[in-house]
PDB file of N, CA and C in Angstrom:
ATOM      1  N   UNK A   1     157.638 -31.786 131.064  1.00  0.00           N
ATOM      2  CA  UNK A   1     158.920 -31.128 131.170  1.00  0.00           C
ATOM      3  C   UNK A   1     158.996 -30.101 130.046  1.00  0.00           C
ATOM      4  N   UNK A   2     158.909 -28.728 130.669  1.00  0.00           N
ATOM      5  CA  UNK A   2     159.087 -27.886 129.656  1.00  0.00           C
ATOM      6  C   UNK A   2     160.460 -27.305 129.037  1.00  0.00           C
ATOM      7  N   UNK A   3     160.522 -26.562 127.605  1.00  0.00           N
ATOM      8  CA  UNK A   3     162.059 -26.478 127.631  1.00  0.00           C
ATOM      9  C   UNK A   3     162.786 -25.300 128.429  1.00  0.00           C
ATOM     10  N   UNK A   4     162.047 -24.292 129.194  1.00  0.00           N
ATOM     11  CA  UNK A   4     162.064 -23.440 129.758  1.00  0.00           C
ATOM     12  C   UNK A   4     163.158 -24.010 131.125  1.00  0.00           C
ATOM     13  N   UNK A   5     162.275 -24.937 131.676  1.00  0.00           N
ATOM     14  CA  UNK A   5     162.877 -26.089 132.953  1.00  0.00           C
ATOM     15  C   UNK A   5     163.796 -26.682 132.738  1.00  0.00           C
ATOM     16  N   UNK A   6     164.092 -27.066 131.254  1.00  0.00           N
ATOM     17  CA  UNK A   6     165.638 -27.717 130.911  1.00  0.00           C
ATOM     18  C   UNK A   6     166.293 -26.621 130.802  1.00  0.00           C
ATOM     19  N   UNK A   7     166.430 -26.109 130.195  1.00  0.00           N
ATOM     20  CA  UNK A   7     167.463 -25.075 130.275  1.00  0.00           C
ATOM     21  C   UNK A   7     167.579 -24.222 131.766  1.00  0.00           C
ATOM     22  N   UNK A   8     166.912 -24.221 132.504  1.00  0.00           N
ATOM     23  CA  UNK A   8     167.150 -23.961 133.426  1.00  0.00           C
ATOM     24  C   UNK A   8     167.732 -24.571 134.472  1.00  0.00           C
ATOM     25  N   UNK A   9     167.527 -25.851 134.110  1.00  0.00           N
ATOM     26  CA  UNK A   9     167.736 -27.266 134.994  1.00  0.00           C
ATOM     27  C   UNK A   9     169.586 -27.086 134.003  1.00  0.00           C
ATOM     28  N   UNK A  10     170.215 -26.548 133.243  1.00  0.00           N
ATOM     29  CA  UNK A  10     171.228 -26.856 132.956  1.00  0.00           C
ATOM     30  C   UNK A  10     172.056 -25.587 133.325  1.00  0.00           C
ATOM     31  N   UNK A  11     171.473 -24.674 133.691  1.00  0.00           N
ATOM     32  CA  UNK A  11     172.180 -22.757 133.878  1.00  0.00           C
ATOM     33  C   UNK A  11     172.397 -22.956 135.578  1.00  0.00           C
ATOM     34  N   UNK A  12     171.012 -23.413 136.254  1.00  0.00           N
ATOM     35  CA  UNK A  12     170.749 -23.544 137.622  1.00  0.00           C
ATOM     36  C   UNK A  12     170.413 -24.465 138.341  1.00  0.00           C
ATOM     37  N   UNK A  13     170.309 -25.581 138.266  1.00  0.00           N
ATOM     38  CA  UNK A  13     170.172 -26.894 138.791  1.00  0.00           C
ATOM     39  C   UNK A  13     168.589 -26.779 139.984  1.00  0.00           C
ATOM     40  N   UNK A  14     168.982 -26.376 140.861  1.00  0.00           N
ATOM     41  CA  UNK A  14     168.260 -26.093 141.823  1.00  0.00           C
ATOM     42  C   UNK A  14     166.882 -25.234 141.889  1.00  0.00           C
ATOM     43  N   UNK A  15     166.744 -24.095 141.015  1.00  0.00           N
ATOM     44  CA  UNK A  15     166.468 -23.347 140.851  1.00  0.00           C
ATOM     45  C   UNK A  15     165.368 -24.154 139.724  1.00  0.00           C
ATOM     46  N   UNK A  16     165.517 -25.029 139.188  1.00  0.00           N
ATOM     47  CA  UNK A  16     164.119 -25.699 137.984  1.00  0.00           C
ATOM     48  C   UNK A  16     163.696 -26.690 138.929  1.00  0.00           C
ATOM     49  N   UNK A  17     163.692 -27.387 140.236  1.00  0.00           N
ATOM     50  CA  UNK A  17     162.699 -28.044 140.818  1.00  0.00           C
ATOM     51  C   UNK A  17     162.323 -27.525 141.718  1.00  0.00           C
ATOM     52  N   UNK A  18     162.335 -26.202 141.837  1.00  0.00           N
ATOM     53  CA  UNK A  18     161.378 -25.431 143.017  1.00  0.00           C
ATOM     54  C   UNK A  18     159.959 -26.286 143.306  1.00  0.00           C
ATOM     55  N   UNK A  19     159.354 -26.391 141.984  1.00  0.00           N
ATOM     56  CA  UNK A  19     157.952 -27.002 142.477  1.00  0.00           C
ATOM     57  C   UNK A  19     157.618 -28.337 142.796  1.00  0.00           C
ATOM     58  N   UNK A  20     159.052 -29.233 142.939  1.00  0.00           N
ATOM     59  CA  UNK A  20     158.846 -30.238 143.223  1.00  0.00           C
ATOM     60  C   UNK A  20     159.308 -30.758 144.775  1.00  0.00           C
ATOM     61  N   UNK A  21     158.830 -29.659 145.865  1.00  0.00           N
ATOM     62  CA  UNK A  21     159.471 -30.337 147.186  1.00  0.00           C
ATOM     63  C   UNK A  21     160.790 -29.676 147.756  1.00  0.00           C
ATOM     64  N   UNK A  22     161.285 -29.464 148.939  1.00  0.00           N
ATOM     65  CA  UNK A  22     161.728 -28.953 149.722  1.00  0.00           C
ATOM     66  C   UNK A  22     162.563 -29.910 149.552  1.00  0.00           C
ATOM     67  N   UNK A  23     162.462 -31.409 149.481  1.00  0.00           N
ATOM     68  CA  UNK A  23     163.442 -32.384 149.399  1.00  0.00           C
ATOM     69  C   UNK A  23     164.032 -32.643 148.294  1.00  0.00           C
ATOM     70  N   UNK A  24     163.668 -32.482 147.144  1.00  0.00           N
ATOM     71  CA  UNK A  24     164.396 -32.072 146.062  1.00  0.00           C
ATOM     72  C   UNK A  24     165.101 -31.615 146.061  1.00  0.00           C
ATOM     73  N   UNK A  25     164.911 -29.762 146.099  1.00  0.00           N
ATOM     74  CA  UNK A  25     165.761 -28.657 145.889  1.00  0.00           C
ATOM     75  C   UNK A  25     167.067 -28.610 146.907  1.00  0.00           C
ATOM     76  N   UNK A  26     166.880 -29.857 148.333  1.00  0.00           N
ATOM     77  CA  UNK A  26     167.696 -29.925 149.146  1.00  0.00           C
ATOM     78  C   UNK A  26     169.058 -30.936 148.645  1.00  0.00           C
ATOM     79  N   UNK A  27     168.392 -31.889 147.825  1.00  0.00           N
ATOM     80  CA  UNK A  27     169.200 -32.842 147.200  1.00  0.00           C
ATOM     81  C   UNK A  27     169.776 -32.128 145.817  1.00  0.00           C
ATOM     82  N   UNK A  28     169.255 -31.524 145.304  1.00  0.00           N
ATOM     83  CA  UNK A  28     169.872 -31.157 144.116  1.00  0.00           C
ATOM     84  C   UNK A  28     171.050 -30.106 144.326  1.00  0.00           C
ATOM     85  N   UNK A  29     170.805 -29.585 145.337  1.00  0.00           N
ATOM     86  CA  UNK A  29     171.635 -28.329 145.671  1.00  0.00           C
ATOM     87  C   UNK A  29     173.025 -29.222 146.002  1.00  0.00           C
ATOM     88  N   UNK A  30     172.684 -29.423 147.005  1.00  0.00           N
ATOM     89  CA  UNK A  30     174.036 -30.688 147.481  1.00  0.00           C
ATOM     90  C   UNK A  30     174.511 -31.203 146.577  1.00  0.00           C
ATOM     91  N   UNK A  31     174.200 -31.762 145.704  1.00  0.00           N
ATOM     92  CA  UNK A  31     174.611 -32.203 144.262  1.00  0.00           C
ATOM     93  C   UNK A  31     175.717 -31.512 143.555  1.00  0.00           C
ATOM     94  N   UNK A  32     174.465 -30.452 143.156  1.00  0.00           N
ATOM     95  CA  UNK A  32     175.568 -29.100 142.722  1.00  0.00           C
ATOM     96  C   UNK A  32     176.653 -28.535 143.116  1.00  0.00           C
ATOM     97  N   UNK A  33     176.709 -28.854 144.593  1.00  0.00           N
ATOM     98  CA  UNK A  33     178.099 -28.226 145.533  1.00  0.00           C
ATOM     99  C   UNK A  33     178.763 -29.001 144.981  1.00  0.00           C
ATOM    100  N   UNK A  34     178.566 -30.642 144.619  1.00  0.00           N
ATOM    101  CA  UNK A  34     179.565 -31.488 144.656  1.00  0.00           C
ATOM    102  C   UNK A  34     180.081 -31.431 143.180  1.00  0.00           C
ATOM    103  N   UNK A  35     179.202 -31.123 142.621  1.00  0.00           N
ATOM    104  CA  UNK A  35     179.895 -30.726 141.128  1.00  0.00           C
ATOM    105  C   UNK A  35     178.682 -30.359 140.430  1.00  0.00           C
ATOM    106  N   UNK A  36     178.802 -29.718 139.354  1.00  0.00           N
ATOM    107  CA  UNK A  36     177.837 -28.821 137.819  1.00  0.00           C
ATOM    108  C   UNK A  36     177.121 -30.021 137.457  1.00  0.00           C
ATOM    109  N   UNK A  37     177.811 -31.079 136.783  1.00  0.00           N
ATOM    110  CA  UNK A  37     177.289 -32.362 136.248  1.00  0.00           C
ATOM    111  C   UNK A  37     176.037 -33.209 136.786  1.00  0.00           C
ATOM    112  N   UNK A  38     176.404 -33.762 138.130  1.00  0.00           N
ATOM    113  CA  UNK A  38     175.715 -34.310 138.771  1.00  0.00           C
ATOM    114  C   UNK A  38     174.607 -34.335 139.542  1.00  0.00           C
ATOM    115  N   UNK A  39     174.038 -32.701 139.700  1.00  0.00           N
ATOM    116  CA  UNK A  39     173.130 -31.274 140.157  1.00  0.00           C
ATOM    117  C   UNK A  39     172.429 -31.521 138.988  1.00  0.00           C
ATOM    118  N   UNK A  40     172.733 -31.154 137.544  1.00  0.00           N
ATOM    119  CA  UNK A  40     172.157 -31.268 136.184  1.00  0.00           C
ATOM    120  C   UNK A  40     171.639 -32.459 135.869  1.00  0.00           C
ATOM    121  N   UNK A  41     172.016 -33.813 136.665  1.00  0.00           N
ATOM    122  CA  UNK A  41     171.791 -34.847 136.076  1.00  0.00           C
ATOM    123  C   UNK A  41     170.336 -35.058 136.693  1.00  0.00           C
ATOM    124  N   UNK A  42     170.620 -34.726 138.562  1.00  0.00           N
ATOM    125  CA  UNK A  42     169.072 -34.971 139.176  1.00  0.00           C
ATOM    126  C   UNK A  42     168.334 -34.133 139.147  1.00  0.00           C
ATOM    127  N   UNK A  43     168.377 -32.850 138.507  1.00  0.00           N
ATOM    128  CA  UNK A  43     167.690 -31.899 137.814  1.00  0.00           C
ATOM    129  C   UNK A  43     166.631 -32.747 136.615  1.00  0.00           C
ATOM    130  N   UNK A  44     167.522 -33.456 135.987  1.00  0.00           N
ATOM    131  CA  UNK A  44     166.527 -33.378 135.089  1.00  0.00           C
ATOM    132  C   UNK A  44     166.034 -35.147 135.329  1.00  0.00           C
ATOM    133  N   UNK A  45     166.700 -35.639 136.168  1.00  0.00           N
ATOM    134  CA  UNK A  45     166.357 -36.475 136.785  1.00  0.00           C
ATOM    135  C   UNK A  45     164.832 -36.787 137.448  1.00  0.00           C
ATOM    136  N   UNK A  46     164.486 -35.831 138.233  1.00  0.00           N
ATOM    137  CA  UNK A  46     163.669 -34.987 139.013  1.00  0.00           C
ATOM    138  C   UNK A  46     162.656 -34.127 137.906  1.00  0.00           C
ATOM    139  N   UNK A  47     162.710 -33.774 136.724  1.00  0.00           N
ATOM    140  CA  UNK A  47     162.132 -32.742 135.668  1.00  0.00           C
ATOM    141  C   UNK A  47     161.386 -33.869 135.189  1.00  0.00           C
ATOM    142  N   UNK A  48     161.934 -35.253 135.031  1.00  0.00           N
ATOM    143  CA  UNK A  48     161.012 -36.118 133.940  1.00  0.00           C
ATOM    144  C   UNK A  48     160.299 -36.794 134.685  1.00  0.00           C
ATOM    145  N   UNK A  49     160.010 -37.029 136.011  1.00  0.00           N
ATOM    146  CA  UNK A  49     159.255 -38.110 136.707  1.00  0.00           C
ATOM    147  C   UNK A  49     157.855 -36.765 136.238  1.00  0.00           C
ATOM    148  N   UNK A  50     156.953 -37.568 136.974  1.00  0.00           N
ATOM    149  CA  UNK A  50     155.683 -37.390 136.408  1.00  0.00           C
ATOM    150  C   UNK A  50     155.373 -36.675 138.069  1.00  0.00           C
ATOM    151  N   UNK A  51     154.319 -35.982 138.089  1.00  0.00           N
ATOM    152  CA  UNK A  51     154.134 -35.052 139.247  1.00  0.00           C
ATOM    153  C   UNK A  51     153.236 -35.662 140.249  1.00  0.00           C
TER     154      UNK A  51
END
């Protein structure tokens, strides 16, 4: 997890797990609609698992 991806994972949610899956970026987005917080949380949720 780079710090590039956190901070990005905190500006744009969606936009820092591009490389992890179509199903990700589908869940995180939805997230984000539902609120800033919770988008950020499986952002980085999603940033620390291992690839």
């Amino acid at each position: 997890m780079s710090l590039f991806r956190v901070i990005l994972a905190v500006i744009f949610p969606p936009l820092s797990v591009i490389g992890y899956g179509c199903g990700s970026i589908l869940i995180v987005f939805l997230l984000t609609c539902c609120g800033w917080v919770p988008g950020v949380i499986a952002a980085l949720i999603i940033l620390n698992r291992s690839k």
